[in-house]
N, C-alpha and C. Protein backbone atom coordinates (compact mmCIF):
# COMPACT_ATOMS: atom_id res chain seq x y z
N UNK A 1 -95.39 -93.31 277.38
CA UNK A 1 -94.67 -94.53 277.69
C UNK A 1 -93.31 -94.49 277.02
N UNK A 2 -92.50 -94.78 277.85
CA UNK A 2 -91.05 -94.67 277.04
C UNK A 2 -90.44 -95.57 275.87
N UNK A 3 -89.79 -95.70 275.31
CA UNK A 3 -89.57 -96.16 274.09
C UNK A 3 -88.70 -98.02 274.50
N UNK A 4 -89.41 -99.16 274.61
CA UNK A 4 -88.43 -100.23 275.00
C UNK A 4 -86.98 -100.94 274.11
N UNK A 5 -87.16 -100.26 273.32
CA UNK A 5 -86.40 -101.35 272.19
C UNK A 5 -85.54 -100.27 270.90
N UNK A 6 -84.72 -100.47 270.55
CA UNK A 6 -83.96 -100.07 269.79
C UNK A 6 -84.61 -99.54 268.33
N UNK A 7 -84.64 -98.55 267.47
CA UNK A 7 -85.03 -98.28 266.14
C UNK A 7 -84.33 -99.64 264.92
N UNK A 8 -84.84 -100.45 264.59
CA UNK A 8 -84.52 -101.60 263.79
C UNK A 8 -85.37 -101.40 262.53
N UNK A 9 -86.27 -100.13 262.39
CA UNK A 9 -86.47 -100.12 260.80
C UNK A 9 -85.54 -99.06 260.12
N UNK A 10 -86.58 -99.67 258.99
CA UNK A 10 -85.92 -98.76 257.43
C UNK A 10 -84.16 -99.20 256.96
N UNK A 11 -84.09 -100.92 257.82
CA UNK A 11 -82.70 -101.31 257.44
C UNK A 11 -81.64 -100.59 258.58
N UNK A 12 -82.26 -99.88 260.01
CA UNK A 12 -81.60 -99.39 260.76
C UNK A 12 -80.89 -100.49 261.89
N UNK A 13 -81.02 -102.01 261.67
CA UNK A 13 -80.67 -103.02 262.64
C UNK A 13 -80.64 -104.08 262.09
N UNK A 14 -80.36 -104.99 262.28
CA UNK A 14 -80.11 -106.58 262.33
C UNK A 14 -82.04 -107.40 262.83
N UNK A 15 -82.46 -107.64 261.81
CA UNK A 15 -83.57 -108.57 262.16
C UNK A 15 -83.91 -109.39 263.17
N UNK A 16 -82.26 -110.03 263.23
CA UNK A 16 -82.11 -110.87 264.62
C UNK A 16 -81.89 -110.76 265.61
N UNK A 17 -81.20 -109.50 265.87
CA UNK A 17 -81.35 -108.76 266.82
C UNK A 17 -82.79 -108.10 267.35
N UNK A 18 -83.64 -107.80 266.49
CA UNK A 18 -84.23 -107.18 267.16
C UNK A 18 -85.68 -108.10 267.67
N UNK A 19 -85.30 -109.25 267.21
CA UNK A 19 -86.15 -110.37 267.86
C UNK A 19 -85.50 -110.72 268.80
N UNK A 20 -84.20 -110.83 269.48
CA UNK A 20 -83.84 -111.19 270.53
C UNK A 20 -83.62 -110.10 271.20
N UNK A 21 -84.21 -108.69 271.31
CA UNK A 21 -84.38 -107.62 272.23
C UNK A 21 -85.80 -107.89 272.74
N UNK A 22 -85.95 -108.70 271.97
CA UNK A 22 -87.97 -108.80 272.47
C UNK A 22 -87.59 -110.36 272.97
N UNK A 23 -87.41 -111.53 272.56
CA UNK A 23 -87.27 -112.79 273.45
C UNK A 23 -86.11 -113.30 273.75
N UNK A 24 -85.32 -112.88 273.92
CA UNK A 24 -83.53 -112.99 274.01
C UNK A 24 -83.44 -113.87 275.52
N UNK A 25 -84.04 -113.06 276.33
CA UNK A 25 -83.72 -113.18 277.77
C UNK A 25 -84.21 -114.96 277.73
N UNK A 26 -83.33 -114.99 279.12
CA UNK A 26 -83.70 -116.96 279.43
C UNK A 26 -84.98 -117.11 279.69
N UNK A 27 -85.47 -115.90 280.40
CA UNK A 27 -86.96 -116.94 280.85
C UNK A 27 -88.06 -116.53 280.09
N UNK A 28 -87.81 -115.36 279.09
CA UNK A 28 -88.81 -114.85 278.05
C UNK A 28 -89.10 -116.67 276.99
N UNK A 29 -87.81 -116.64 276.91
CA UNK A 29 -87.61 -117.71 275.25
C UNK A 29 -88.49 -118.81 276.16
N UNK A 30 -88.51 -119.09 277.27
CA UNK A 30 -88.68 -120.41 278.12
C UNK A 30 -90.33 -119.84 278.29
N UNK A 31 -90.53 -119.10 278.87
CA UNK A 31 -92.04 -118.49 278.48
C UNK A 31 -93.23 -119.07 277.54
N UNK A 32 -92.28 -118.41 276.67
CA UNK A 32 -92.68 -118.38 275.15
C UNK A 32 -93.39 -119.86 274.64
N UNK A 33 -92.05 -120.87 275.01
CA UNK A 33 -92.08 -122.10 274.96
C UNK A 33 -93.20 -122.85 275.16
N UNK A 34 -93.12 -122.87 276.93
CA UNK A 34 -94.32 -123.19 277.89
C UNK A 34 -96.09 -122.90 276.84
N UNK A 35 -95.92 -121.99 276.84
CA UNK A 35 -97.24 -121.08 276.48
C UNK A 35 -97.79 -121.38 274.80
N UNK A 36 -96.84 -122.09 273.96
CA UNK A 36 -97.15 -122.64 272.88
C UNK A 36 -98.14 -123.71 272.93
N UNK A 37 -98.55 -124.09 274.63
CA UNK A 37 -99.35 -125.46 274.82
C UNK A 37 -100.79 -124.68 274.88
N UNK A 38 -101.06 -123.49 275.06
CA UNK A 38 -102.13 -122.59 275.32
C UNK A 38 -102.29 -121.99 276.61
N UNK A 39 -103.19 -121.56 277.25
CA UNK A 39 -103.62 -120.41 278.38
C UNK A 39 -102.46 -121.27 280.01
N UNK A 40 -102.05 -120.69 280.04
CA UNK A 40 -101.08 -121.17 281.65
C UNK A 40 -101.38 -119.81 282.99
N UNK A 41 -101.70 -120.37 284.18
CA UNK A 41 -101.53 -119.15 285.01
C UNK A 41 -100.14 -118.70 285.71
N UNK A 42 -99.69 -117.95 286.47
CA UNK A 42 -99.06 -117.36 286.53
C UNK A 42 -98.14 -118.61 287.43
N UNK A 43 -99.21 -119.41 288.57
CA UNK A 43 -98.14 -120.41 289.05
C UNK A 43 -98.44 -121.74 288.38
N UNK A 44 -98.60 -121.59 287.18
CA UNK A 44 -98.71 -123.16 286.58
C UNK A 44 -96.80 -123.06 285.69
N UNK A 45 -97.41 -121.63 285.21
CA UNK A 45 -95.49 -121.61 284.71
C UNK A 45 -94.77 -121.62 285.61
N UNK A 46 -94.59 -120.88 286.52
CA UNK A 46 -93.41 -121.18 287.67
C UNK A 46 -93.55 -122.41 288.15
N UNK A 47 -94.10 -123.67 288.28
CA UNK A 47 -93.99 -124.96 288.35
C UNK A 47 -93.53 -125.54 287.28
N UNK A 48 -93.25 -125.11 286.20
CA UNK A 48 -92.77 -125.57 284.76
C UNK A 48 -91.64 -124.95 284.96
N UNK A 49 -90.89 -124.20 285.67
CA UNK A 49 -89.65 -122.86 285.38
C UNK A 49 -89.40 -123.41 286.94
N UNK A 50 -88.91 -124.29 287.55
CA UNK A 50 -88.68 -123.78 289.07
C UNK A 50 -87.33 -123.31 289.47
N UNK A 51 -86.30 -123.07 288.47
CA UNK A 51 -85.24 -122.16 288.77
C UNK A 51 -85.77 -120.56 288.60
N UNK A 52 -86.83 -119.98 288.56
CA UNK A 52 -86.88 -118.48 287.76
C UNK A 52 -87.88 -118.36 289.38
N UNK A 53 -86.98 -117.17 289.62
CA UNK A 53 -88.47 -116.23 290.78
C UNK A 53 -89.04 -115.51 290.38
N UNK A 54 -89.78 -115.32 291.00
CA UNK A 54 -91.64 -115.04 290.99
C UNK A 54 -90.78 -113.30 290.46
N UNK A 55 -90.41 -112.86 290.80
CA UNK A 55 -89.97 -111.39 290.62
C UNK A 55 -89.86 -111.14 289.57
N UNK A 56 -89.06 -112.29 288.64
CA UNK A 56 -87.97 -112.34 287.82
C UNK A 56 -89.06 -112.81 286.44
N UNK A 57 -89.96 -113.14 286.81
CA UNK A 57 -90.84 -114.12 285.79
C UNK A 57 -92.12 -113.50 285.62
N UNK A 58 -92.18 -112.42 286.91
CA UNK A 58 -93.13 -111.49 286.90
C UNK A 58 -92.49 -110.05 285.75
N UNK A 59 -91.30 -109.86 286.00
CA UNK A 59 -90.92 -109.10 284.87
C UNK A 59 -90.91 -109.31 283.87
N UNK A 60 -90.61 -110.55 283.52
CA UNK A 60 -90.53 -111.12 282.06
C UNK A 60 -91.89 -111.12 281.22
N UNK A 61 -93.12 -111.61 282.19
CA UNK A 61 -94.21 -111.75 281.74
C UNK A 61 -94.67 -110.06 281.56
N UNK A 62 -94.34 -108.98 282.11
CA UNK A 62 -94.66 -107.65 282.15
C UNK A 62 -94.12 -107.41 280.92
N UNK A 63 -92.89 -107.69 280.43
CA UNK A 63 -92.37 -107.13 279.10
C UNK A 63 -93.03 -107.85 277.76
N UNK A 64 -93.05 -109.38 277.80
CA UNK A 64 -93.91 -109.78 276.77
C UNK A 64 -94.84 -109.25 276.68
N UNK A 65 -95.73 -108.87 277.64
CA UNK A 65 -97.23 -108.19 277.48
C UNK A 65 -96.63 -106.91 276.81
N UNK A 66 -96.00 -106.43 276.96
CA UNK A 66 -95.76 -105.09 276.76
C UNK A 66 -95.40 -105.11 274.69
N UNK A 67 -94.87 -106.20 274.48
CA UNK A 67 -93.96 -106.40 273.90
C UNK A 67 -95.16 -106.77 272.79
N UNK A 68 -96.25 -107.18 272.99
CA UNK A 68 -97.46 -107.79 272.15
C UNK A 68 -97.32 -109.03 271.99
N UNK A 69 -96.35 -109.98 272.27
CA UNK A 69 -96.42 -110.93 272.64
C UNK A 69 -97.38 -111.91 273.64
N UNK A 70 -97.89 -111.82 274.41
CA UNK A 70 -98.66 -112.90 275.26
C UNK A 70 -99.66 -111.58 275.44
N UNK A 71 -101.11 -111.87 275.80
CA UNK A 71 -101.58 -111.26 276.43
C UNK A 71 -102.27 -111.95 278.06
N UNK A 72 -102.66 -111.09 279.17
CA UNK A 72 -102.85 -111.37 280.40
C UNK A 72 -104.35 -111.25 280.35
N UNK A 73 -104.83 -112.06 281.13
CA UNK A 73 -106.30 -112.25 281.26
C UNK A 73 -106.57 -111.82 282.82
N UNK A 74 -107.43 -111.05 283.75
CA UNK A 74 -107.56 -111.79 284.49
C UNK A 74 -109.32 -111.87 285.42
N UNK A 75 -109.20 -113.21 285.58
CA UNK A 75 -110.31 -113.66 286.17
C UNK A 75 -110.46 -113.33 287.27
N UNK A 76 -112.23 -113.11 287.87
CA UNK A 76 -113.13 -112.67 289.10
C UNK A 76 -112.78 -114.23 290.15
N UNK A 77 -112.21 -113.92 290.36
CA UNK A 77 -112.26 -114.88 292.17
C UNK A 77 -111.86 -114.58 293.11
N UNK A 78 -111.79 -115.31 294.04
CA UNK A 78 -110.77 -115.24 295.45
C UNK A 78 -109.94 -116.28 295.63
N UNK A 79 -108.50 -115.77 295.82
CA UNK A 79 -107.90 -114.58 294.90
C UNK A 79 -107.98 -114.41 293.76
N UNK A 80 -107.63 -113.11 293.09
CA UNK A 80 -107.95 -112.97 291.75
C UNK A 80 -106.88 -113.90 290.89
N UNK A 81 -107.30 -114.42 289.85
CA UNK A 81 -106.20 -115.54 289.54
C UNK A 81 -105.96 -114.56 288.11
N UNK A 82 -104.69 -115.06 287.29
CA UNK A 82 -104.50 -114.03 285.88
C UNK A 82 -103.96 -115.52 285.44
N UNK A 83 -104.68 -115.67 283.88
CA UNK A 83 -103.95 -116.15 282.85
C UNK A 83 -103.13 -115.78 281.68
N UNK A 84 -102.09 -115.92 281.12
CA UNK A 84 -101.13 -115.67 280.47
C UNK A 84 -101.11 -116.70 278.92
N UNK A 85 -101.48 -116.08 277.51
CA UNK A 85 -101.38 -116.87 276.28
C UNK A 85 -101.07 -116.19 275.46
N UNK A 86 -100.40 -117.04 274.55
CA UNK A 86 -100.16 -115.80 273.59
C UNK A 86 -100.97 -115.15 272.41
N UNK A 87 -100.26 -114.29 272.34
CA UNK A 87 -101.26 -113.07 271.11
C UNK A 87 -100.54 -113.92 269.37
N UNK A 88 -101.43 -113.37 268.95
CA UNK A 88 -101.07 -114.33 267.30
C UNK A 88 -99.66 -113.58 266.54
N UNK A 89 -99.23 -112.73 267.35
CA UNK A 89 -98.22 -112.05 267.23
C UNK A 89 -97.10 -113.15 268.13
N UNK A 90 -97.63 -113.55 269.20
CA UNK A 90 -96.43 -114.85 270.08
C UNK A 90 -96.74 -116.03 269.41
N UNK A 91 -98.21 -116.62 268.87
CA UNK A 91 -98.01 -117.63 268.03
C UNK A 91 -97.07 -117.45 266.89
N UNK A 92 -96.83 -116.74 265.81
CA UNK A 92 -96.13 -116.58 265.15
C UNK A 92 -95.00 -117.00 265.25
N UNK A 93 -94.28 -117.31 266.34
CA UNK A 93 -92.82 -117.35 266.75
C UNK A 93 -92.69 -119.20 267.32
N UNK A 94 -93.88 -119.80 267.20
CA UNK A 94 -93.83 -121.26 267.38
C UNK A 94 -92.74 -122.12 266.47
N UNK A 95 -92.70 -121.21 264.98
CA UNK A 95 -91.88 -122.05 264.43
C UNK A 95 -90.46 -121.73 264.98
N UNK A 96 -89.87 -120.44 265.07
CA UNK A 96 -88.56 -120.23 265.72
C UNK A 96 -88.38 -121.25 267.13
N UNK A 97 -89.40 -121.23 267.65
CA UNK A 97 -88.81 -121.41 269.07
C UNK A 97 -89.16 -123.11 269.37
N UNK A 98 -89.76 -123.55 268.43
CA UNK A 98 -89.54 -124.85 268.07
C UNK A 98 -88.41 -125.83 267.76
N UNK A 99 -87.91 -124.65 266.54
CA UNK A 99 -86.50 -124.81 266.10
C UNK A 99 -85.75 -124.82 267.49
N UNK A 100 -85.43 -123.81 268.18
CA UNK A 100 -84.45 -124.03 269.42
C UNK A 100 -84.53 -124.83 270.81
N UNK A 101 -85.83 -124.90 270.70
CA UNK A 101 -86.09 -126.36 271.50
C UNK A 101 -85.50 -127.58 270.74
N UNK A 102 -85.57 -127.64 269.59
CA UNK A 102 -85.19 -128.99 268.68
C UNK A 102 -83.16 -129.21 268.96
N UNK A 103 -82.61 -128.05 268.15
CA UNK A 103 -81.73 -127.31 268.29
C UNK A 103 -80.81 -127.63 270.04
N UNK A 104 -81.60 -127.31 271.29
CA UNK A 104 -81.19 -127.49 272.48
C UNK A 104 -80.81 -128.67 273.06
N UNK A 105 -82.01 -129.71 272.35
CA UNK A 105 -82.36 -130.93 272.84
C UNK A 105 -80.92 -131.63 271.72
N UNK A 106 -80.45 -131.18 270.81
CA UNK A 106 -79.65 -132.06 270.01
C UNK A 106 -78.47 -131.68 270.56
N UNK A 107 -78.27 -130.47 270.89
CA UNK A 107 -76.75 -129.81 271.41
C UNK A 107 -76.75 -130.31 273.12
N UNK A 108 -76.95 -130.45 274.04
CA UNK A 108 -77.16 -131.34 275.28
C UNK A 108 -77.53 -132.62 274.93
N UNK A 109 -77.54 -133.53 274.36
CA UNK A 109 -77.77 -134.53 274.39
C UNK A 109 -75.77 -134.92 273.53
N UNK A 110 -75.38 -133.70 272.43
CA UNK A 110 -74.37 -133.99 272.30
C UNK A 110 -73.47 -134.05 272.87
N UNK A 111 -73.62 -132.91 274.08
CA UNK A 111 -72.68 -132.44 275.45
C UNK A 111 -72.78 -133.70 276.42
N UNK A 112 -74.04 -134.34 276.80
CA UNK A 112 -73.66 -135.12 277.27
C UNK A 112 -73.15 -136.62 277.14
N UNK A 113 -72.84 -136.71 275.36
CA UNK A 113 -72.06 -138.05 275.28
C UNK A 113 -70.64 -137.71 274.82
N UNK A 114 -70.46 -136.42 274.96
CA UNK A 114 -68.72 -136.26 274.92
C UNK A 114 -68.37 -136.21 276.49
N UNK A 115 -69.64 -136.19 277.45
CA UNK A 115 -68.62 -136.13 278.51
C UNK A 115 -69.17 -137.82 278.92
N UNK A 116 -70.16 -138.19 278.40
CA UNK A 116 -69.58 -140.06 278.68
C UNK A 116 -68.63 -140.61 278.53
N UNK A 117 -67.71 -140.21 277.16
CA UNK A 117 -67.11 -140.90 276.43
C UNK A 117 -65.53 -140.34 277.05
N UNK A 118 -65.50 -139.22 277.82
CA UNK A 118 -64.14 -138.86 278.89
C UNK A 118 -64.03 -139.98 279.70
């Protein structure tokens, strides 16, 4: 398997960087988010995400898995359905991504009373 991500030990990278080579992208961090509530299927998030395509969200979810972040479940039916939660390696990151939900919600809410106040 080829190598995804940049060498960031032994002091060879930026810490923060190399957490945002793993959740950087828009719909990873938004993922991430979602999935802090517990087990979601594949179209319960894309009803939570309805700007992100199925392509696009299907990749994203391919790299977190990859990434040890979320792991994929999937269940015996017709059709086969897959659930998506995270690994205690993606819990871990509740407090970060808490913070930038908090963080988002204060910076848009500021954006939108400087443009009331135009």
């Amino acid at each position: 398997m080829a190598k995804r991500h940049g060498d960031y030990s032994r002091g060879r990278g930026c810490p923060v960087e190399a957490t945002l080579e793993i959740i950087g992208a828009k719909w990873k961090g938004a993922t991430v988010y979602h999935l802090l509530e517990g087990e979601l299927r594949f179209m319960e998030l894309r009803r939570r995400m309805p700007n992100v395509t199925q392509r696009i969200l299907a990749k994203a979810l391919r790299e977190l898995e990859a990434d040890g972040v979320i792991e994929r479940t999937v269940y015996p039916s017709q059709p086969p359905q897959v659930g998506y939660r995270l690994t205690m390696q993606g819990q871990s990151l509740r407090e970060a991504v808490l913070l930038l939900h908090r963080w988002g919600r204060s910076h848009l809410g500021d954006r939108d009373a400087l443009q009331a106040a135009e």
